[in-house]
PDB file of N, CA and C in Angstrom:
ATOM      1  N   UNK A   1     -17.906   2.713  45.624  1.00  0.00           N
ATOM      2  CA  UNK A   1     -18.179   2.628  44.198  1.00  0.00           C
ATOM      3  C   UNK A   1     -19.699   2.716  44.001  1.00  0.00           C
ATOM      4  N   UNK A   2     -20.117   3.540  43.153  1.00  0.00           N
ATOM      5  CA  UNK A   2     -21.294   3.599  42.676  1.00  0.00           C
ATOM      6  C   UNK A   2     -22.286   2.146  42.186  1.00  0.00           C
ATOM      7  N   UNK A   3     -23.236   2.112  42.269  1.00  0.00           N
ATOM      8  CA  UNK A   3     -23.720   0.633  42.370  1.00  0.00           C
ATOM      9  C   UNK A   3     -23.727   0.252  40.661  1.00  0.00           C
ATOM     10  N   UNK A   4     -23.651   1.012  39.439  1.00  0.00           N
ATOM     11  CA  UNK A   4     -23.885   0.960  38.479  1.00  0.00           C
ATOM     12  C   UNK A   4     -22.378   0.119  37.910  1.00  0.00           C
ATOM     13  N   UNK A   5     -21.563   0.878  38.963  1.00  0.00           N
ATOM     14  CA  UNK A   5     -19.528   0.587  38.456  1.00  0.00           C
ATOM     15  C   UNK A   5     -19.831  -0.807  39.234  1.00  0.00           C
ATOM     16  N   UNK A   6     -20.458  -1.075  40.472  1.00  0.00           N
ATOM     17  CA  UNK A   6     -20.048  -2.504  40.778  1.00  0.00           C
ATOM     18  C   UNK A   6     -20.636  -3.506  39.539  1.00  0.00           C
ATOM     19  N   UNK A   7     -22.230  -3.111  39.459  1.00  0.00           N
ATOM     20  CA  UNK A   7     -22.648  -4.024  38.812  1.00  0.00           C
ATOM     21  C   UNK A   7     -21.719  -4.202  36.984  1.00  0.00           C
ATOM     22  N   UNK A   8     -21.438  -3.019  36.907  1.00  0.00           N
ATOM     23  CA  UNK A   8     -20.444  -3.242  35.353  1.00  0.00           C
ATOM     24  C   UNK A   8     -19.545  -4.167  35.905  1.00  0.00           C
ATOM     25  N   UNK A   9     -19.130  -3.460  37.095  1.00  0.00           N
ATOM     26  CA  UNK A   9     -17.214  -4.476  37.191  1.00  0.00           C
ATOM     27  C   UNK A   9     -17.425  -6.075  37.324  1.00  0.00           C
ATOM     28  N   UNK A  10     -18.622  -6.474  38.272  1.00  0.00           N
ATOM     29  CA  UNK A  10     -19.380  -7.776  38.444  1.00  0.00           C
ATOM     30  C   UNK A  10     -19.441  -8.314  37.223  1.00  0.00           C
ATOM     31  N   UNK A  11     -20.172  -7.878  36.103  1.00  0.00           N
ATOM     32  CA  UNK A  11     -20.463  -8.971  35.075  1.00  0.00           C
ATOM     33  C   UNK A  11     -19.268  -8.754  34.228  1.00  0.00           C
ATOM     34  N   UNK A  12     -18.141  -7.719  34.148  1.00  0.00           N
ATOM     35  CA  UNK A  12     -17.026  -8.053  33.433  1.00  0.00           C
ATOM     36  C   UNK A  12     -16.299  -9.134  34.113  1.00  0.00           C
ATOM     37  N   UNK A  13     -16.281  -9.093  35.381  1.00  0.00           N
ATOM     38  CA  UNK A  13     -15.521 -10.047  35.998  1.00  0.00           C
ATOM     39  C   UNK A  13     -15.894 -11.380  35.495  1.00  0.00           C
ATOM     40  N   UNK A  14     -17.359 -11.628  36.175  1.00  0.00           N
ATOM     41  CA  UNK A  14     -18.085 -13.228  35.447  1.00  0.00           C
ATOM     42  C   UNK A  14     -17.590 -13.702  33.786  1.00  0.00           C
ATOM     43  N   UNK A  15     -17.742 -12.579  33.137  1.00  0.00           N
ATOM     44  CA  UNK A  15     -17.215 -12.455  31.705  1.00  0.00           C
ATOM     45  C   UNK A  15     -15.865 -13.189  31.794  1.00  0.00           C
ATOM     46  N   UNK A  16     -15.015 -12.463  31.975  1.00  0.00           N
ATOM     47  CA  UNK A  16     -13.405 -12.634  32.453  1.00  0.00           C
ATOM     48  C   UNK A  16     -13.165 -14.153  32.674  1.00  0.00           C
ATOM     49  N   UNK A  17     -13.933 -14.324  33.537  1.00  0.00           N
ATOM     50  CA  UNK A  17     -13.706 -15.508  34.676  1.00  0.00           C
ATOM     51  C   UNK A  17     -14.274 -16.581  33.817  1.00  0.00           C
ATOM     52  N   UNK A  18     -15.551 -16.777  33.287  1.00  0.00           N
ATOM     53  CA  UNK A  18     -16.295 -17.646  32.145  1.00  0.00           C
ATOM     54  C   UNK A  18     -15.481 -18.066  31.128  1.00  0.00           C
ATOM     55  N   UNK A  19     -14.639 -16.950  30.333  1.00  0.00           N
ATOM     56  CA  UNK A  19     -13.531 -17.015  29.621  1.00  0.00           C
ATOM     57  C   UNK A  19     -12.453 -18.074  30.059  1.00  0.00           C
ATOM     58  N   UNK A  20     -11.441 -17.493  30.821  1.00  0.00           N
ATOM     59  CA  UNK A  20     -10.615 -18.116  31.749  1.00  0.00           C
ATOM     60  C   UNK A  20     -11.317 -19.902  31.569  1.00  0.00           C
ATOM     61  N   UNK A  21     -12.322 -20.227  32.409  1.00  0.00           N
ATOM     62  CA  UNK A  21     -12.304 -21.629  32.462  1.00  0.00           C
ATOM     63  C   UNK A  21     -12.395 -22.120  31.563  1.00  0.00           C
ATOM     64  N   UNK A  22     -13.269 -21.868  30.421  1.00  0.00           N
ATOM     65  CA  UNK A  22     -13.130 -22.566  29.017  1.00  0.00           C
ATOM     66  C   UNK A  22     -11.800 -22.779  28.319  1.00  0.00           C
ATOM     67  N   UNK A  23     -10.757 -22.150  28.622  1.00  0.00           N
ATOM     68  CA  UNK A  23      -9.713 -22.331  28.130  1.00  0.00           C
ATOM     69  C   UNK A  23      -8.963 -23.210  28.009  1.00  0.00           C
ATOM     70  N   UNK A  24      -8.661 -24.121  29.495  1.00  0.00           N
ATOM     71  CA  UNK A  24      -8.168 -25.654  29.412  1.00  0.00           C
ATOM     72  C   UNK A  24      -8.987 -26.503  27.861  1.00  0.00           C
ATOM     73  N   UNK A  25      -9.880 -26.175  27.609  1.00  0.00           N
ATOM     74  CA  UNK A  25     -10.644 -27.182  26.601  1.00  0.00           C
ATOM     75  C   UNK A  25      -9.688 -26.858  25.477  1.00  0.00           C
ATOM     76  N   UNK A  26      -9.283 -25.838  25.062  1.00  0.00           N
ATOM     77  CA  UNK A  26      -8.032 -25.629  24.042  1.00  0.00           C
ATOM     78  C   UNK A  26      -6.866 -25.788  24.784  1.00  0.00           C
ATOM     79  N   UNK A  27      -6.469 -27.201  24.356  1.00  0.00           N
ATOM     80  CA  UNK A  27      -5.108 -28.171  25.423  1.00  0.00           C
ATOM     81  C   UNK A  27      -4.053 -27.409  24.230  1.00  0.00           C
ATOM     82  N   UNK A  28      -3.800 -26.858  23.251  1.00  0.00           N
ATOM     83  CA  UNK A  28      -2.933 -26.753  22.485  1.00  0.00           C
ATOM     84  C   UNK A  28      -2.671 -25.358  22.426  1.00  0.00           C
ATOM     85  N   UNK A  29      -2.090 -24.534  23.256  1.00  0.00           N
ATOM     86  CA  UNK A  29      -1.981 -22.940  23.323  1.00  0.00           C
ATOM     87  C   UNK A  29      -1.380 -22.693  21.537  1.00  0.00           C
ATOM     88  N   UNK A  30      -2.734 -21.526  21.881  1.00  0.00           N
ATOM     89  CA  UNK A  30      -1.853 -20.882  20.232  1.00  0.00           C
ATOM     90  C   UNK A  30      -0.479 -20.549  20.496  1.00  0.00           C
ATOM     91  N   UNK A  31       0.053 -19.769  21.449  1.00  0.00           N
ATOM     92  CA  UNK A  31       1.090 -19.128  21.748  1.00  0.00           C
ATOM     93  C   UNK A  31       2.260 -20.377  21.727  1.00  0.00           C
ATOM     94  N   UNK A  32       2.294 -21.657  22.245  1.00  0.00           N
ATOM     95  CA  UNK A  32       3.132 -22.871  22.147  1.00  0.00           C
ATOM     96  C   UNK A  32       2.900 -23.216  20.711  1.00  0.00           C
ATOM     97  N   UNK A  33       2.197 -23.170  19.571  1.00  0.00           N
ATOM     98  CA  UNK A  33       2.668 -23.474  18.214  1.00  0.00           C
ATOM     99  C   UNK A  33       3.689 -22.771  17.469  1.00  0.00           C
ATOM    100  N   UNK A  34       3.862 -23.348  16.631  1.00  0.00           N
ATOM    101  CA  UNK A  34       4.535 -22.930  15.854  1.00  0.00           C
ATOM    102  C   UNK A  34       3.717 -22.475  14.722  1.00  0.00           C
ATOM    103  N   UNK A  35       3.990 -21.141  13.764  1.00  0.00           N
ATOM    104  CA  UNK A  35       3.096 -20.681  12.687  1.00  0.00           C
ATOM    105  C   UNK A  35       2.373 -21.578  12.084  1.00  0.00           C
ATOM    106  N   UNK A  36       3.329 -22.802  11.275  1.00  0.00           N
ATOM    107  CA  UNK A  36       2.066 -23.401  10.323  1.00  0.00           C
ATOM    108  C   UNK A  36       1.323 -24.166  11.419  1.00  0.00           C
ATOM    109  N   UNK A  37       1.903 -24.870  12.590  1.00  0.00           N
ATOM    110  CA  UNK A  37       0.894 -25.431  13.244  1.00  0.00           C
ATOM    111  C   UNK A  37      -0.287 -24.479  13.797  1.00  0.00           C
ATOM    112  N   UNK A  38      -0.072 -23.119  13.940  1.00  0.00           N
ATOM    113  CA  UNK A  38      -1.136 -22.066  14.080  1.00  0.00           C
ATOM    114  C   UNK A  38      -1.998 -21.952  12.671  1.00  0.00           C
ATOM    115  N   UNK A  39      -1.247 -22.032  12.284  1.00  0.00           N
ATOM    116  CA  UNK A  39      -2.361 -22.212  10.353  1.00  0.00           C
ATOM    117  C   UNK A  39      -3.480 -22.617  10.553  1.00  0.00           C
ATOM    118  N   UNK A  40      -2.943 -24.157  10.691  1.00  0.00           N
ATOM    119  CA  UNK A  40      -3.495 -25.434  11.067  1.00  0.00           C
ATOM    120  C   UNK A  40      -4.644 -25.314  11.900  1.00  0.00           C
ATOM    121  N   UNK A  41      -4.088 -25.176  13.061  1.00  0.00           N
ATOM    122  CA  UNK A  41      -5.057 -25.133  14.203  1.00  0.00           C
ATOM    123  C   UNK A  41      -6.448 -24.176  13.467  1.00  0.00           C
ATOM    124  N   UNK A  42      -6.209 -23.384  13.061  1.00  0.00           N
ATOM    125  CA  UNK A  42      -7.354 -22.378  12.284  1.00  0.00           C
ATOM    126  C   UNK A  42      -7.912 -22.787  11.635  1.00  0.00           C
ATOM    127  N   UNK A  43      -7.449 -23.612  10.661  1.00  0.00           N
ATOM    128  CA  UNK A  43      -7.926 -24.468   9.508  1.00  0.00           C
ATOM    129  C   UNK A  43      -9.030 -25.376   9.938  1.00  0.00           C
ATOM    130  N   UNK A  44      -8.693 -26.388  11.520  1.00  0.00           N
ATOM    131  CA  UNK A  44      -9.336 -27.135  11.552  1.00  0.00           C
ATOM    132  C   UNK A  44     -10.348 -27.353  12.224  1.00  0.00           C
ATOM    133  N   UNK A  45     -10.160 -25.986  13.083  1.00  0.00           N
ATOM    134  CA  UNK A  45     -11.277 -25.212  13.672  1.00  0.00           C
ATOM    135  C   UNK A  45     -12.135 -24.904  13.207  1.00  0.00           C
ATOM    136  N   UNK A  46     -12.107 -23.827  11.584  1.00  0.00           N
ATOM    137  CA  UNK A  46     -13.083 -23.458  11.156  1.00  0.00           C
ATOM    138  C   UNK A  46     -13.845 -24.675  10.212  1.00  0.00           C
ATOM    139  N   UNK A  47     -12.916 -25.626   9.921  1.00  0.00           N
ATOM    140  CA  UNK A  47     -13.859 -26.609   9.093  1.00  0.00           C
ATOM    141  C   UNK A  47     -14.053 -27.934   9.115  1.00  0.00           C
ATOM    142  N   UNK A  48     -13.698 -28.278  10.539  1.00  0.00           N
ATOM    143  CA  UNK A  48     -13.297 -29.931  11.252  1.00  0.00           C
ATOM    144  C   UNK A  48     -14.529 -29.633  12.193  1.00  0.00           C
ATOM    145  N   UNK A  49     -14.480 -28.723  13.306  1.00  0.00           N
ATOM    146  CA  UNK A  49     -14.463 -28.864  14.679  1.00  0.00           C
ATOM    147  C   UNK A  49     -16.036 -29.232  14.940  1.00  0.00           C
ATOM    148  N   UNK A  50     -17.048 -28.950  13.686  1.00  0.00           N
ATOM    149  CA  UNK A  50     -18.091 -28.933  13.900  1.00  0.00           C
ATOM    150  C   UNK A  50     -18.435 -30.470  14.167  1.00  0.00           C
ATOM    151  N   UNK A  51     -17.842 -31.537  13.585  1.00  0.00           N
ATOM    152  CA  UNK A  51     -17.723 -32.978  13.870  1.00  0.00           C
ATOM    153  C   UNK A  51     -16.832 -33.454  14.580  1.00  0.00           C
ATOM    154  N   UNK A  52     -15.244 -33.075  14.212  1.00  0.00           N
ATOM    155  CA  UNK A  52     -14.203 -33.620  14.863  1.00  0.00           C
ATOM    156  C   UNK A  52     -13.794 -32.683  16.419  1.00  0.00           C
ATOM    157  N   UNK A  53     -13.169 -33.825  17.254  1.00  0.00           N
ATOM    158  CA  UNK A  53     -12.984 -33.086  18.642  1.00  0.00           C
ATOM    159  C   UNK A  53     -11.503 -32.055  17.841  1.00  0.00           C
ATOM    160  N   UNK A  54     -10.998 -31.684  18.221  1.00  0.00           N
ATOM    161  CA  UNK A  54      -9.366 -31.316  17.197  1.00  0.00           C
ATOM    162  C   UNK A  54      -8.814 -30.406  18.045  1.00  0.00           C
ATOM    163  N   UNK A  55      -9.160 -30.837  19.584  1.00  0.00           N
ATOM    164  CA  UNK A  55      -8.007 -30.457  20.699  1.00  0.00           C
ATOM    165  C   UNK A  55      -7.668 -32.198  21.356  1.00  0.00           C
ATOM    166  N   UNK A  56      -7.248 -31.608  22.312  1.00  0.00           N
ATOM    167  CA  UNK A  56      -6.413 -32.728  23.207  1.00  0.00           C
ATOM    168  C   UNK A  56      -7.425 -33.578  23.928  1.00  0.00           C
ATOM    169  N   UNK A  57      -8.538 -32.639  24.565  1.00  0.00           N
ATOM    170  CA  UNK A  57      -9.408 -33.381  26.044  1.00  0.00           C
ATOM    171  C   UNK A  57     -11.001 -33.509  25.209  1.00  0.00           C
ATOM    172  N   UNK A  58     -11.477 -32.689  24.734  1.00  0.00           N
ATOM    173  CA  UNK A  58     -13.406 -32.760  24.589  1.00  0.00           C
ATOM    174  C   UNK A  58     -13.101 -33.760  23.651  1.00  0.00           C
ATOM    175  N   UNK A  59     -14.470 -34.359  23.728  1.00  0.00           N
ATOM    176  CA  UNK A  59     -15.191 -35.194  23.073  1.00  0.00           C
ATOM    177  C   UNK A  59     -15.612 -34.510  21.751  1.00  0.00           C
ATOM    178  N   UNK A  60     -15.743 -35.680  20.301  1.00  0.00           N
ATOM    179  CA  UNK A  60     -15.985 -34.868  19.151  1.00  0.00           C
ATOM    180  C   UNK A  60     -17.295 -34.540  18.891  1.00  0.00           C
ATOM    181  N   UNK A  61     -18.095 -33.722  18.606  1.00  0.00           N
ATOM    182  CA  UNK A  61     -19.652 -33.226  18.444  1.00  0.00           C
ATOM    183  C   UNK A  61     -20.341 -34.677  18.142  1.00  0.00           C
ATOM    184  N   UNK A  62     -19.611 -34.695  16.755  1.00  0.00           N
ATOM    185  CA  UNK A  62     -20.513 -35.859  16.253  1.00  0.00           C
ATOM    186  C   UNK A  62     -19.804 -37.052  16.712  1.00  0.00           C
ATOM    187  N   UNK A  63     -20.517 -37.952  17.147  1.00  0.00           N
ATOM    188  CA  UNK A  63     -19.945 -39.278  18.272  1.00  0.00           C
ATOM    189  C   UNK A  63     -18.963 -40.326  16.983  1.00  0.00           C
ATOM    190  N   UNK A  64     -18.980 -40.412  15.966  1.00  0.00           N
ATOM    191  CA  UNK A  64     -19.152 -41.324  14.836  1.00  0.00           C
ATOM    192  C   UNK A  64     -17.737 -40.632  14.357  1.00  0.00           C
ATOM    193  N   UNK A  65     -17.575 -39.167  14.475  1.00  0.00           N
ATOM    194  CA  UNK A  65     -16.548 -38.475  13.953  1.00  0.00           C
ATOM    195  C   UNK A  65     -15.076 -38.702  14.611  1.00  0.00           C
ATOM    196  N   UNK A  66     -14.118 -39.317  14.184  1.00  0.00           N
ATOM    197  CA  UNK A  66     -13.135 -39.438  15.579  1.00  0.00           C
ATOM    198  C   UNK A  66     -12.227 -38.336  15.822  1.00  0.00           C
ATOM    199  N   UNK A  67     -11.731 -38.165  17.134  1.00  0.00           N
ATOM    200  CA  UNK A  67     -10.821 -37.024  17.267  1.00  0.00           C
ATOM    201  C   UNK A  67      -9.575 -36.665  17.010  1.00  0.00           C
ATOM    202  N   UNK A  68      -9.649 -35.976  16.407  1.00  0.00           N
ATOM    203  CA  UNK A  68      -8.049 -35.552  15.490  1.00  0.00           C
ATOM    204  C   UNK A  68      -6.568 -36.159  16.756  1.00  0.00           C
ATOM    205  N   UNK A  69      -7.293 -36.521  18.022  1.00  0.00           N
ATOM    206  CA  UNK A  69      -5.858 -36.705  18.740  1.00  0.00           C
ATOM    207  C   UNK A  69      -5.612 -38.118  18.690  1.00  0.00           C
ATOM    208  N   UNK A  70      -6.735 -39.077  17.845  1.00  0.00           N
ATOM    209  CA  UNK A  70      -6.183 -40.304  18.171  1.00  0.00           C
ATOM    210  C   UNK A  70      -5.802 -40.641  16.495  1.00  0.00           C
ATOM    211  N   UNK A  71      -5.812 -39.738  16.079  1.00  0.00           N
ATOM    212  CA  UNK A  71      -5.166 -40.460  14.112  1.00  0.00           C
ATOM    213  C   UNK A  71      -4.250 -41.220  13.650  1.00  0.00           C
ATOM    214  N   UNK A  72      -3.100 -40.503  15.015  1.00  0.00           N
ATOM    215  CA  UNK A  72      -1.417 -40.756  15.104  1.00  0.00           C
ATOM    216  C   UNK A  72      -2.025 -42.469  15.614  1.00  0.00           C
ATOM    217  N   UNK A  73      -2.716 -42.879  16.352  1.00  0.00           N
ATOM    218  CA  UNK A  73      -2.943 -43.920  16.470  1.00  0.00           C
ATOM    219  C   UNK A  73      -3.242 -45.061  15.290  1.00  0.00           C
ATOM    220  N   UNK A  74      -3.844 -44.073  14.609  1.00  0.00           N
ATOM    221  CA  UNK A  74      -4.843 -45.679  13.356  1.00  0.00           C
ATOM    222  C   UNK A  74      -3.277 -45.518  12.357  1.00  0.00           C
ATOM    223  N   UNK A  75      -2.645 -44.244  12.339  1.00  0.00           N
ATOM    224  CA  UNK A  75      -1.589 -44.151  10.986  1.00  0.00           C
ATOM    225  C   UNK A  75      -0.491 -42.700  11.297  1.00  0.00           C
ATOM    226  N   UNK A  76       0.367 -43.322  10.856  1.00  0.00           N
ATOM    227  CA  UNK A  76       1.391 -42.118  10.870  1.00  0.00           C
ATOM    228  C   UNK A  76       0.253 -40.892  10.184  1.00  0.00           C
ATOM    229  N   UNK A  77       0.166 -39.296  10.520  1.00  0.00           N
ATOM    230  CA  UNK A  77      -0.489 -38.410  10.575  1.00  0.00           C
ATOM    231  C   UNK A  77       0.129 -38.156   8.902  1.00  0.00           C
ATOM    232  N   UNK A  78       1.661 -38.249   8.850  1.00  0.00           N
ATOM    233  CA  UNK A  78       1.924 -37.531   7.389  1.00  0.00           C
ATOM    234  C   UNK A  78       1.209 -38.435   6.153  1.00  0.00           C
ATOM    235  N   UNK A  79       0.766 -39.746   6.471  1.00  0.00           N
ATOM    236  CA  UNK A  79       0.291 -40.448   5.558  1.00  0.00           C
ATOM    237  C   UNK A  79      -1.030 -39.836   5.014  1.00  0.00           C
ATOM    238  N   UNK A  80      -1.617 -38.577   5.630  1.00  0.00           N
ATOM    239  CA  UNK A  80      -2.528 -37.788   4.822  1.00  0.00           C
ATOM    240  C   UNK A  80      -2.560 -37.365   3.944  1.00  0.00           C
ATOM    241  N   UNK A  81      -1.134 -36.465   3.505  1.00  0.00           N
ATOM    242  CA  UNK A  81      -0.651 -35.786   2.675  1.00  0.00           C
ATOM    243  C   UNK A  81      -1.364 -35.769   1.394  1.00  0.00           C
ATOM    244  N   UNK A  82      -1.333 -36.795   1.076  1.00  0.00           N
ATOM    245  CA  UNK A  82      -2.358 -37.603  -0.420  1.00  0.00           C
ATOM    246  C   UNK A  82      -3.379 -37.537   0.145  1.00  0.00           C
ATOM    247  N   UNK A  83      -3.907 -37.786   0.663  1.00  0.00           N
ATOM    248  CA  UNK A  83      -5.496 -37.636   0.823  1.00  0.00           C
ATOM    249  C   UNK A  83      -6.310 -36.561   0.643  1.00  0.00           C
ATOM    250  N   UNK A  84      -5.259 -34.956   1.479  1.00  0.00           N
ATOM    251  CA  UNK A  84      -5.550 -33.939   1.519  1.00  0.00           C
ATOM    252  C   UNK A  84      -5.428 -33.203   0.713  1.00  0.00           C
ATOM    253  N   UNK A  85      -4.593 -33.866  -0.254  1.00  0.00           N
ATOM    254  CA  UNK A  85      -3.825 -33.175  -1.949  1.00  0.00           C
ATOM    255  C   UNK A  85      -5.014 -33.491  -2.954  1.00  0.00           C
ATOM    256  N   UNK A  86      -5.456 -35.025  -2.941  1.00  0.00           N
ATOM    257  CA  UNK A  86      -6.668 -35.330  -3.825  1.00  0.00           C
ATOM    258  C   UNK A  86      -8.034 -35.421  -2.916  1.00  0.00           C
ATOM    259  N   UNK A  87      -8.100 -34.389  -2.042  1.00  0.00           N
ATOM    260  CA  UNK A  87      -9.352 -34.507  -1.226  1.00  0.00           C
ATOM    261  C   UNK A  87      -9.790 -35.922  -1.020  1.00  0.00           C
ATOM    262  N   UNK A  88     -10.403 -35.424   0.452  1.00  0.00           N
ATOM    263  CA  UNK A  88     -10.757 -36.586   1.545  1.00  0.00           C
ATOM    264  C   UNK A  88     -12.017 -36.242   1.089  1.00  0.00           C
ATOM    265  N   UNK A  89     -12.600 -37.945   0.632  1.00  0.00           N
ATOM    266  CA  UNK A  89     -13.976 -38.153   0.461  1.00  0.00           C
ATOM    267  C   UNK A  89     -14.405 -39.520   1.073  1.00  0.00           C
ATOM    268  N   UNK A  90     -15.509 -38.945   1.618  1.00  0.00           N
ATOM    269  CA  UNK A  90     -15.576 -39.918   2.889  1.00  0.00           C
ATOM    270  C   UNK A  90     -17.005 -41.157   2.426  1.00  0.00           C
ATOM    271  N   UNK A  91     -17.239 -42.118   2.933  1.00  0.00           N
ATOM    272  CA  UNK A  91     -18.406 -42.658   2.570  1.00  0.00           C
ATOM    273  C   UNK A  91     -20.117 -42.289   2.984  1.00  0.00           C
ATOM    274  N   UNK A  92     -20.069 -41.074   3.769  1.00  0.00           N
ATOM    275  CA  UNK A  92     -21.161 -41.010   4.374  1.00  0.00           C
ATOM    276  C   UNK A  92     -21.225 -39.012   3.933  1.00  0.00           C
ATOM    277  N   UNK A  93     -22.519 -38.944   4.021  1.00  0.00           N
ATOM    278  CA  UNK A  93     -23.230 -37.907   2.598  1.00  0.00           C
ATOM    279  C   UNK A  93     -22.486 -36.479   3.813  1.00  0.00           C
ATOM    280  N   UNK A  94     -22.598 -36.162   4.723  1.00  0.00           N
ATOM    281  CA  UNK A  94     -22.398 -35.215   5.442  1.00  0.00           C
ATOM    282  C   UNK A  94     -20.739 -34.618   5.876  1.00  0.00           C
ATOM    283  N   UNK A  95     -19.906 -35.215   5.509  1.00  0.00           N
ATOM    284  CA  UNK A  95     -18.978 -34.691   5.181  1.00  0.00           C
ATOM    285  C   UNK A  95     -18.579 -33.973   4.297  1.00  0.00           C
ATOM    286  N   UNK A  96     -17.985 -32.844   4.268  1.00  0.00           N
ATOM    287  CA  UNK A  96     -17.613 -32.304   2.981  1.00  0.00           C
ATOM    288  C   UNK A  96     -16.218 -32.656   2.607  1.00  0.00           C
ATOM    289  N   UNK A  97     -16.006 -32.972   1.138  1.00  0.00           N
ATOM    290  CA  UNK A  97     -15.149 -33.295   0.339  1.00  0.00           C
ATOM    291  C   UNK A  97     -14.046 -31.672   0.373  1.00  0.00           C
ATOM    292  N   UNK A  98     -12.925 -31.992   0.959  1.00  0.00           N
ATOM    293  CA  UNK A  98     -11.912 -30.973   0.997  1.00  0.00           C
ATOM    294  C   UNK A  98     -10.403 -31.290   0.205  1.00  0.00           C
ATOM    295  N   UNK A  99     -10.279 -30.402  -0.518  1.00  0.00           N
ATOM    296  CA  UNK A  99      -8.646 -30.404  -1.056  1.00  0.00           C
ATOM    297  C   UNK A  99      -7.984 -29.728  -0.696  1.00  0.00           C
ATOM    298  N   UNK A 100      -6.804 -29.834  -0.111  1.00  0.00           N
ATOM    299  CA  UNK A 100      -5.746 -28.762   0.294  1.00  0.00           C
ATOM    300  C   UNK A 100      -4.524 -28.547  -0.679  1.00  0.00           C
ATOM    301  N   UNK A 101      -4.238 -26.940  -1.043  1.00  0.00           N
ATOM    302  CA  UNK A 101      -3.165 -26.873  -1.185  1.00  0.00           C
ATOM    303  C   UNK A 101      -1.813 -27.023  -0.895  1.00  0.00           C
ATOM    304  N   UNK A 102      -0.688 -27.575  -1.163  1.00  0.00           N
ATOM    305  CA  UNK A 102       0.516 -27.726  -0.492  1.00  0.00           C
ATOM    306  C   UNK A 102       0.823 -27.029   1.289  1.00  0.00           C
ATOM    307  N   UNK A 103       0.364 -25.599   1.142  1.00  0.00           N
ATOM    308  CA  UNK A 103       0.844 -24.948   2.215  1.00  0.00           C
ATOM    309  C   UNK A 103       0.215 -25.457   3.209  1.00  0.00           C
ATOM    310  N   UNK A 104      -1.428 -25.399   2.681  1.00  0.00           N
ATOM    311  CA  UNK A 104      -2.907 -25.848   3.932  1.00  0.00           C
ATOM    312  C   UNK A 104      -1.867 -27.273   4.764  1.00  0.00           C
ATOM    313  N   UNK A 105      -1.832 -28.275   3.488  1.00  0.00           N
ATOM    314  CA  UNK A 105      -1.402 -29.629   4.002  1.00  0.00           C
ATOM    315  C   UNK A 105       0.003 -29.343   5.083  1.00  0.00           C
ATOM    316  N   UNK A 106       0.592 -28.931   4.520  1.00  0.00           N
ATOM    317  CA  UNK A 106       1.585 -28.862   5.565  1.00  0.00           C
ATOM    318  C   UNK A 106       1.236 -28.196   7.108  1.00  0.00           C
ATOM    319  N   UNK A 107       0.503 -27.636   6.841  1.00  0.00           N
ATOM    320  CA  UNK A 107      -0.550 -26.184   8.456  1.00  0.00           C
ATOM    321  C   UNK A 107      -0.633 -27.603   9.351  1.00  0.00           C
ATOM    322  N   UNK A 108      -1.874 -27.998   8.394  1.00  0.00           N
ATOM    323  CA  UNK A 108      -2.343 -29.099   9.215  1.00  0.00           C
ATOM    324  C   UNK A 108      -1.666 -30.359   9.674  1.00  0.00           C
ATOM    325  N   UNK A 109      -0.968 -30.909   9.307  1.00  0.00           N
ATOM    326  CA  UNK A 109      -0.406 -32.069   9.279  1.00  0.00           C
ATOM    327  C   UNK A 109       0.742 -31.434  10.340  1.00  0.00           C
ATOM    328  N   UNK A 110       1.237 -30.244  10.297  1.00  0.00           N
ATOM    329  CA  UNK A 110       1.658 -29.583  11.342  1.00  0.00           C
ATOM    330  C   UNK A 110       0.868 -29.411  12.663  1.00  0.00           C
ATOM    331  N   UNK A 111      -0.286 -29.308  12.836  1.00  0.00           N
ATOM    332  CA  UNK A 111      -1.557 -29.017  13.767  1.00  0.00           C
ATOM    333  C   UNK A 111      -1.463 -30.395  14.414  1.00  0.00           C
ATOM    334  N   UNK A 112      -1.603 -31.275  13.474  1.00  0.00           N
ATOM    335  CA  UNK A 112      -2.051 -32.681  14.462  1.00  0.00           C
ATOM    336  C   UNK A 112      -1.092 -33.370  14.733  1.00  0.00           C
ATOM    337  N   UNK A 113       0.397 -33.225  14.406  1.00  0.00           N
ATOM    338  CA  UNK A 113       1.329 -33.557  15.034  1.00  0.00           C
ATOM    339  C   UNK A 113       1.254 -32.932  16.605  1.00  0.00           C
ATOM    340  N   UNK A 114       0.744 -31.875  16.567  1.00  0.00           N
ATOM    341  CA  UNK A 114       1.257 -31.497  18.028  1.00  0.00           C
ATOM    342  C   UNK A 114       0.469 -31.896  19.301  1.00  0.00           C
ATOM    343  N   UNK A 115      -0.867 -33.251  18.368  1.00  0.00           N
ATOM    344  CA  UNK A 115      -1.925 -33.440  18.707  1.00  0.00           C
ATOM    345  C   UNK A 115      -1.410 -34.618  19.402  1.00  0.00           C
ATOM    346  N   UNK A 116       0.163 -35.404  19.090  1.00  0.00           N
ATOM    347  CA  UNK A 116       0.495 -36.693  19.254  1.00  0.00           C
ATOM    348  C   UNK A 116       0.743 -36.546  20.847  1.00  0.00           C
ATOM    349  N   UNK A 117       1.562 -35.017  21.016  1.00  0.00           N
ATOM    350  CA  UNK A 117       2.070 -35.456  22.411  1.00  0.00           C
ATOM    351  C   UNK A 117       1.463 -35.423  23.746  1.00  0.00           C
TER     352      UNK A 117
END
């Protein structure tokens, strides 16, 4: 092989392979959800994850923020429902105030159920 094809095939591989290990950190395969819990998972990715942990294993960014896998702990998860219907407003300035529509609420509340097991 030409030294140009190894060195391509080399850093696709590292690529590949870099990929691959990060993956355990998403404990919740998209492919094992179910649609709205795939909603979900999207949902809370794009607008949780920056504070909240909202897989199974990492730690949450912000230390103060807790992780969507221990909720089922403080309260049954569906007891959100209302919260997420009249937006979650939190006491501290850096959260953002979110309302969900019926469908969102159900995504999610679907998402972090699957967070229980």
């Amino acid at each position: 092989m030409p030294p140009i094809f190894v060195h391509r095939f080399l850093h696709t591989t590292l690529a590949a392979a870099a990929f691959a290990v990060s993956l355990p950190h998403l404990a919740v395969s998209a492919e094992a959800l179910s649609p709205p819990a795939q909603r979900g998972q999207v949902f809370v990715l794009t607008n949780c994850s920056r504070c909240h942990s909202v897989d199974k294993v990492t730690a949450s960014p912000l230390k103060v923020a807790p992780p969507f896998r221990t909720l089922h702990n403080r309260y049954p998860v569906e007891s959100l429902q209302e919260s997420l219907a009249e937006g979650i407003i939190t006491g501290h300035p850096t959260m953002p105030a979110f309302r969900l529509d019926p469908g969102q609420i159900a995504d999610v509340i679907a998402y972090l159920k699957t967070l229980e097991q």
